[in-house]
C-alpha atoms as a PDB file:
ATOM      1  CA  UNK A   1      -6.014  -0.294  11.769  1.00  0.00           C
ATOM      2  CA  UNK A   2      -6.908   0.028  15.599  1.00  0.00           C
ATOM      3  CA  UNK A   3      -9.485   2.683  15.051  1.00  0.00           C
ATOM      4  CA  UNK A   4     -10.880   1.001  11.842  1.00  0.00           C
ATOM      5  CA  UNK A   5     -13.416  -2.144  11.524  1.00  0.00           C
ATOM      6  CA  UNK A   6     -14.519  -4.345   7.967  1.00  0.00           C
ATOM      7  CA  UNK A   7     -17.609  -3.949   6.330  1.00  0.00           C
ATOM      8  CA  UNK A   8     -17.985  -6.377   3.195  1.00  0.00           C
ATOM      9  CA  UNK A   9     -19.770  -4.851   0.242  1.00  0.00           C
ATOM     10  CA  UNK A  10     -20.999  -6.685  -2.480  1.00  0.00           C
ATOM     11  CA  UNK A  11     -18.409  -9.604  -1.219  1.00  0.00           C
ATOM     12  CA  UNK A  12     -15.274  -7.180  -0.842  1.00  0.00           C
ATOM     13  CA  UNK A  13     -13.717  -6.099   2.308  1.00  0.00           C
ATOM     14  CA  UNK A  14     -13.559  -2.464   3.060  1.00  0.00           C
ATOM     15  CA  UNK A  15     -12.364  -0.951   6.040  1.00  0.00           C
ATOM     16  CA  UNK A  16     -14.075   2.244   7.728  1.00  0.00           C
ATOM     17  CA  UNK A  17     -13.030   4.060  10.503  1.00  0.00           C
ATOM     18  CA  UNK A  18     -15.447   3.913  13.978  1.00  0.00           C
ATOM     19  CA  UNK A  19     -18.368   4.939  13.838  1.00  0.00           C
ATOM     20  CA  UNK A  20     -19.808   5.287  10.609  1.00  0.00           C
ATOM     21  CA  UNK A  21     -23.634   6.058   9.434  1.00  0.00           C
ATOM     22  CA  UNK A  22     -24.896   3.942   6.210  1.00  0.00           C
ATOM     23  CA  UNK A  23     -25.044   7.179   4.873  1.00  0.00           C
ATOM     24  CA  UNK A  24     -21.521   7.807   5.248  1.00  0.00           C
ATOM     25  CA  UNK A  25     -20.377   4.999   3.745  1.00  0.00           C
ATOM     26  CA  UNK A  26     -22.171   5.417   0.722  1.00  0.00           C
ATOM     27  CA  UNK A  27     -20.568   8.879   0.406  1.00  0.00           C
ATOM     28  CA  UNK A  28     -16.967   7.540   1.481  1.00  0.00           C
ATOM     29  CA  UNK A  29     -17.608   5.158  -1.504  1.00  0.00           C
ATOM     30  CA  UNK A  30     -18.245   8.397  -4.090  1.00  0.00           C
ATOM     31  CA  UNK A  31     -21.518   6.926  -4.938  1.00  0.00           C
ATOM     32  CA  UNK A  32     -24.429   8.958  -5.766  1.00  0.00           C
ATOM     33  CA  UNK A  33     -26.905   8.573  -2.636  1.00  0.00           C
ATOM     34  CA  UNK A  34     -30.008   9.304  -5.227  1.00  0.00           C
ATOM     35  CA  UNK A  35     -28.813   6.669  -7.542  1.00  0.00           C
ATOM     36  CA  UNK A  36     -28.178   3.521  -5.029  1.00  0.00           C
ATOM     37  CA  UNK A  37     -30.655   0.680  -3.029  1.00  0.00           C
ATOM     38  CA  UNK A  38     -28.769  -0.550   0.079  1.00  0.00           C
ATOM     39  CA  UNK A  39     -29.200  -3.881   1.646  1.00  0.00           C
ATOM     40  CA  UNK A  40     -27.649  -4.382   4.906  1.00  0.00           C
ATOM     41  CA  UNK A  41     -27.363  -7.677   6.775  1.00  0.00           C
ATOM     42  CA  UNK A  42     -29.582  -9.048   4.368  1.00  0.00           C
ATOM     43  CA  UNK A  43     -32.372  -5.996   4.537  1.00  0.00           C
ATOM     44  CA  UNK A  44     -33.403  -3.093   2.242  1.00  0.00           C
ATOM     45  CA  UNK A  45     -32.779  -0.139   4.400  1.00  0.00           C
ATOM     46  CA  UNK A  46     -34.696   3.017   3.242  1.00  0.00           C
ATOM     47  CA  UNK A  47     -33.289   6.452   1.921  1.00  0.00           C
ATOM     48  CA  UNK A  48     -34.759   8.681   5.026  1.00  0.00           C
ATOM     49  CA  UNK A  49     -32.965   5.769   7.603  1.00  0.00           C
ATOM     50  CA  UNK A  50     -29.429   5.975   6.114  1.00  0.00           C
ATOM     51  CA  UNK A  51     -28.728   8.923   8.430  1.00  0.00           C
ATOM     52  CA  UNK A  52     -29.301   7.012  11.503  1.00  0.00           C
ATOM     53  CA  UNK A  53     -28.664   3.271  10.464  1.00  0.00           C
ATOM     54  CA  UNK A  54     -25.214   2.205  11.932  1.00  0.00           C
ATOM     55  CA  UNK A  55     -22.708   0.421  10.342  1.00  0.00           C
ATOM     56  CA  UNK A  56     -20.887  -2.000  12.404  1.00  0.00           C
ATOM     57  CA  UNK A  57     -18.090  -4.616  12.364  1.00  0.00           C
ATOM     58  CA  UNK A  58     -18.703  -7.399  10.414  1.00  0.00           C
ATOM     59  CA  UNK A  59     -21.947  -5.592   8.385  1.00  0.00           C
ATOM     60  CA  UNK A  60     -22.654  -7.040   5.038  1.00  0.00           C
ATOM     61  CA  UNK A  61     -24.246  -4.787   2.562  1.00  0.00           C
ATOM     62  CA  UNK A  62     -25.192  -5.226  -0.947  1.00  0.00           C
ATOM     63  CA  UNK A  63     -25.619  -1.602  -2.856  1.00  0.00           C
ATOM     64  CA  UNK A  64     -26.932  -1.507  -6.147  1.00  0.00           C
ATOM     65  CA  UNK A  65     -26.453   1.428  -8.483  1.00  0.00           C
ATOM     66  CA  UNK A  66     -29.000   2.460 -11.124  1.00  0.00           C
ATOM     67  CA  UNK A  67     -27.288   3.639 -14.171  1.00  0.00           C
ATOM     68  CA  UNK A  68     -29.384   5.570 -16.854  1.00  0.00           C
ATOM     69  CA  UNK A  69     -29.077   4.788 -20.498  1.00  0.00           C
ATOM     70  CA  UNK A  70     -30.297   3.744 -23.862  1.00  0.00           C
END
């Protein structure tokens, strides 16, 4: 796990390997990126920013997945 750090998401650990864009994670997680609202460190980080928001070591995020039904 030299090459890898831990992100905790929605109070799990996950590991990632270095360096990894917020929007990678979400698609190393199979989520939807269309269907999801991502709070890291504590702040809602918009769609069009995922591409260049950095995840680091220690990064705390909080996704939430809409889910349609009826």
């Amino acid at each position: 796990m030299a090459n890898e750090f831990k992100v905790t998401i929605n109070g799990e650990g996950h590991f990632f390997p270095t360096p990894q864009t917020l929007h990678e994670v979400i698609l190393s997680l199979n989520l939807e990126p269309e269907r999801v609202a991502v709070e890291l460190n504590r702040a809602i980080v918009k769609r069009p920013l995922w591409d260049s928001t950095p995840v680091e070591a220690g990064a705390e995020l909080e996704i939430v997945q809409f889910v349609g039904g009826g």
